[in-house]
Protein backbone atom coordinates (compact mmCIF):
# COMPACT_ATOMS: atom_id res chain seq x y z
CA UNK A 1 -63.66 36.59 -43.81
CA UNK A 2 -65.56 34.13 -45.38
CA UNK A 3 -64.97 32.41 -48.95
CA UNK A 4 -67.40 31.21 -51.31
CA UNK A 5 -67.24 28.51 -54.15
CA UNK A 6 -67.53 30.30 -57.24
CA UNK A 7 -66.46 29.18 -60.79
CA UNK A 8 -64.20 31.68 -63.25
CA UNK A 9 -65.11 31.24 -67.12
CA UNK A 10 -62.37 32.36 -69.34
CA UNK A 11 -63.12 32.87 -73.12
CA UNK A 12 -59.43 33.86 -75.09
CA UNK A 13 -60.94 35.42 -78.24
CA UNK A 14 -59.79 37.64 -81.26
CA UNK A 15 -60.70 41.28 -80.40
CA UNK A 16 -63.23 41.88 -82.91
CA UNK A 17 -65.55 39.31 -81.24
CA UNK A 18 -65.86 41.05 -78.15
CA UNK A 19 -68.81 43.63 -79.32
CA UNK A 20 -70.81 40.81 -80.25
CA UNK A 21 -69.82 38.25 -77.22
CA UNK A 22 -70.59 40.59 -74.64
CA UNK A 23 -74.39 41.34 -74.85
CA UNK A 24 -74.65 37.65 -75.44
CA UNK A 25 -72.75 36.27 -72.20
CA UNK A 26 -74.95 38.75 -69.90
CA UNK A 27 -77.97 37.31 -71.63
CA UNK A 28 -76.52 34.35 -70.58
CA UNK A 29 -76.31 35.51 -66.91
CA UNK A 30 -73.27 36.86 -66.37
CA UNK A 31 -73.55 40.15 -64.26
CA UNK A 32 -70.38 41.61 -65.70
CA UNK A 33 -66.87 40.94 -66.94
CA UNK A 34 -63.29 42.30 -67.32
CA UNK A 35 -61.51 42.15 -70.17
CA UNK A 36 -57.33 42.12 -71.04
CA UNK A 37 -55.25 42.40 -74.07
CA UNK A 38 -53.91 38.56 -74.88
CA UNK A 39 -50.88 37.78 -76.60
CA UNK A 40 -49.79 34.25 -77.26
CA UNK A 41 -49.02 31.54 -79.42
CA UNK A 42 -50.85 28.66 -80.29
CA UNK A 43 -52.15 26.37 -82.89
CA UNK A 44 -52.61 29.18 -85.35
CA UNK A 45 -49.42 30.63 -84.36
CA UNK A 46 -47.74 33.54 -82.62
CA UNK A 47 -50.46 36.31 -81.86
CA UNK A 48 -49.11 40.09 -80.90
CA UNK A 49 -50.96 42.67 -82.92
CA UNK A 50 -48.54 43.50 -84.61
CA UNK A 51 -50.03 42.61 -88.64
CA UNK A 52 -53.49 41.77 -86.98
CA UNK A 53 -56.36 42.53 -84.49
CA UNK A 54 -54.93 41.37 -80.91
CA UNK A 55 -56.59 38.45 -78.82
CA UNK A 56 -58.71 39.60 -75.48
CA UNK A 57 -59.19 37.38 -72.14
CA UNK A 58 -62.35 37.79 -71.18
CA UNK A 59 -63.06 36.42 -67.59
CA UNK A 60 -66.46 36.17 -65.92
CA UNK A 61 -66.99 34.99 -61.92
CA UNK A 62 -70.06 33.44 -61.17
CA UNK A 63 -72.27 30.81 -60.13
CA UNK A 64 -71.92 27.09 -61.51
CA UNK A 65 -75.27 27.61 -63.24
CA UNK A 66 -74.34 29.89 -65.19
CA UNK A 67 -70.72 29.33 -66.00
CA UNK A 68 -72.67 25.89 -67.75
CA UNK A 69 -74.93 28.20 -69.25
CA UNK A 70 -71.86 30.52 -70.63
CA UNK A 71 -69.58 27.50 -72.08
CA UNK A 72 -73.07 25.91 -73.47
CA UNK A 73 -73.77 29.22 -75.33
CA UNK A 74 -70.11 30.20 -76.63
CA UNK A 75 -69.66 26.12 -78.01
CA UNK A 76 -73.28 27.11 -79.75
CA UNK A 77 -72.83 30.52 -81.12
CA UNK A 78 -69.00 30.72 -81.69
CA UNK A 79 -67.33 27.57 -81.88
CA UNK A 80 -68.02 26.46 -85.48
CA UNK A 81 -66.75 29.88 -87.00
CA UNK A 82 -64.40 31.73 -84.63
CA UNK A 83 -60.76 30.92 -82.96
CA UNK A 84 -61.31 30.90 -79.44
CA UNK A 85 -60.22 29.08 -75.99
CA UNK A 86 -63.05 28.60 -73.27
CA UNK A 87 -62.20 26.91 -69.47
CA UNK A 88 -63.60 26.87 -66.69
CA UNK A 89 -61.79 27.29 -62.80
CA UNK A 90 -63.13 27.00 -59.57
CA UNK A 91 -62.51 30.14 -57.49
CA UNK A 92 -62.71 31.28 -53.41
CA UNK A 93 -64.50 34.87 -53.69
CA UNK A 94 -65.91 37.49 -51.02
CA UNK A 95 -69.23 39.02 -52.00
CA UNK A 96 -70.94 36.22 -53.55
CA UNK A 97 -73.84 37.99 -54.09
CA UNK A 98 -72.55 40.01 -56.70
CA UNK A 99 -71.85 36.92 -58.66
């Protein structure tokens, strides 16, 4: 089995975000995602859903290229006016080609 370098963007978001985030990160290159619930707590506090709209982790595998092109377009578009944690890992993964 071989592995190949590939980078893993994670954007922690509020929920409501996700509708609009989406279309823009495949614009951005990404050929797909997976999103998860998020609970947490942070600099704006605790966050469980339980009196608000819930976080999501959004994750996204793919090439280095793009991964700049994804954080580059999230700090443009969402930064300024919208709660949210982006980072960037490197990752081993099989099928490169679909990333």
């Amino acid at each position: 089995m071989s592995l190949n370098p590939t980078k893993l963007v994670v954007l922690i978001c509020e929920e409501a975000m996700e509708s609009s985030v989406a279309p823009d990160l495949m614009a951005a290159g990404a050929k797909g995602y997976t999103v998860c619930e998020a609970r947490g707590r942070g600099a704006r506090g605790v966050r469980d859903a339980r009196w608000q709209s819930s976080n999501v982790r959004i994750e996204i595998l793919c090439q280095e290229d793009v991964a700049q092109r994804l954080v580059d377009m999230l700090l443009a578009r969402y930064s300024d006016n919208f709660g949210l944690v982006v980072y960037v890992q490197d990752a081993q993964t099989i099928r490169s080609n679909k990333f």
